[in-house]
Protein backbone atom coordinates (compact mmCIF):
# COMPACT_ATOMS: atom_id res chain seq x y z
CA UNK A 1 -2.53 -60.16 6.19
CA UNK A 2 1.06 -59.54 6.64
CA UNK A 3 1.00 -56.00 8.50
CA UNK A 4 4.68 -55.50 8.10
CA UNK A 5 4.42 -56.15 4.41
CA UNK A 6 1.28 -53.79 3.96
CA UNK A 7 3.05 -51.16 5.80
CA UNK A 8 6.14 -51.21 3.74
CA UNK A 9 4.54 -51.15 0.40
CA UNK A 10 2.43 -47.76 1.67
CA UNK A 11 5.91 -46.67 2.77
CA UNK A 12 5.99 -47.00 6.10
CA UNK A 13 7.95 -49.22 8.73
CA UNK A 14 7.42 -50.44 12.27
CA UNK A 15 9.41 -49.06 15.01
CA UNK A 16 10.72 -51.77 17.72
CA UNK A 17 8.47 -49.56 20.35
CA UNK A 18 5.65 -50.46 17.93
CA UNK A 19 6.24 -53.37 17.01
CA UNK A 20 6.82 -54.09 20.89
CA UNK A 21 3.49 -52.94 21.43
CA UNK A 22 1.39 -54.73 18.76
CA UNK A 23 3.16 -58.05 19.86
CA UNK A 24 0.78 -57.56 22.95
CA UNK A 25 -2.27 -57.71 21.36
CA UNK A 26 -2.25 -61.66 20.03
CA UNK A 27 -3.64 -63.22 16.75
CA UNK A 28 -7.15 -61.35 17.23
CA UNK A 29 -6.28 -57.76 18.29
CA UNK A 30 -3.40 -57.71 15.69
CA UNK A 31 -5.21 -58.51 12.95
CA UNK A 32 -8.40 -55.72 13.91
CA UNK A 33 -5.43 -52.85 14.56
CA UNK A 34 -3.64 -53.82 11.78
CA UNK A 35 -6.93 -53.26 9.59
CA UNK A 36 -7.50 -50.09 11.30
CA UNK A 37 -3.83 -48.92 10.80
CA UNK A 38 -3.28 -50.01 7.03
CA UNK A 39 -7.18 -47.72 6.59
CA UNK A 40 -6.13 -44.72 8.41
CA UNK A 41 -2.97 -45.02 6.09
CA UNK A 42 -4.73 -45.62 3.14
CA UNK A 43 -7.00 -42.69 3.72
CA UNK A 44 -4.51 -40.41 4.39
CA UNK A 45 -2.19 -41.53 1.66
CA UNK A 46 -5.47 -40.62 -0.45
CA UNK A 47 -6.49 -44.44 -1.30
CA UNK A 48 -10.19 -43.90 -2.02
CA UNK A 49 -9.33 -41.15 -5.02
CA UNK A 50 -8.35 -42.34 -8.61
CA UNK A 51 -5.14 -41.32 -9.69
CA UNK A 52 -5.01 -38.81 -12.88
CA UNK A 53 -1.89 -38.59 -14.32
CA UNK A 54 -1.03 -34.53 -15.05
């Protein structure tokens, strides 16, 4: 999973202070917050609805 790539296509970009911070975390605890991230995102960006054209 490419987190910055998943991010942009939802609309959204990393700061430098976050993407400071996630470079902390290594392989393991990038990949589980990036999960969690990209879900919170996708939940609030209404994801789990299907879309009905007006």
């Amino acid at each position: 999973m490419d987190l910055e790539a998943d991010l942009l296509d939802r609309g959204f970009a990393l700061t430098p202070a976050l993407h400071a911070a996630l470079a902390w975390l290594g392989p393991a605890g990038l990949a589980d917050a990036g999960k969690r991230l990209v879900g919170h995102i996708d939940a609030e960006l209404g994801a789990d609805r299907t879309h009905m054209p007006l």
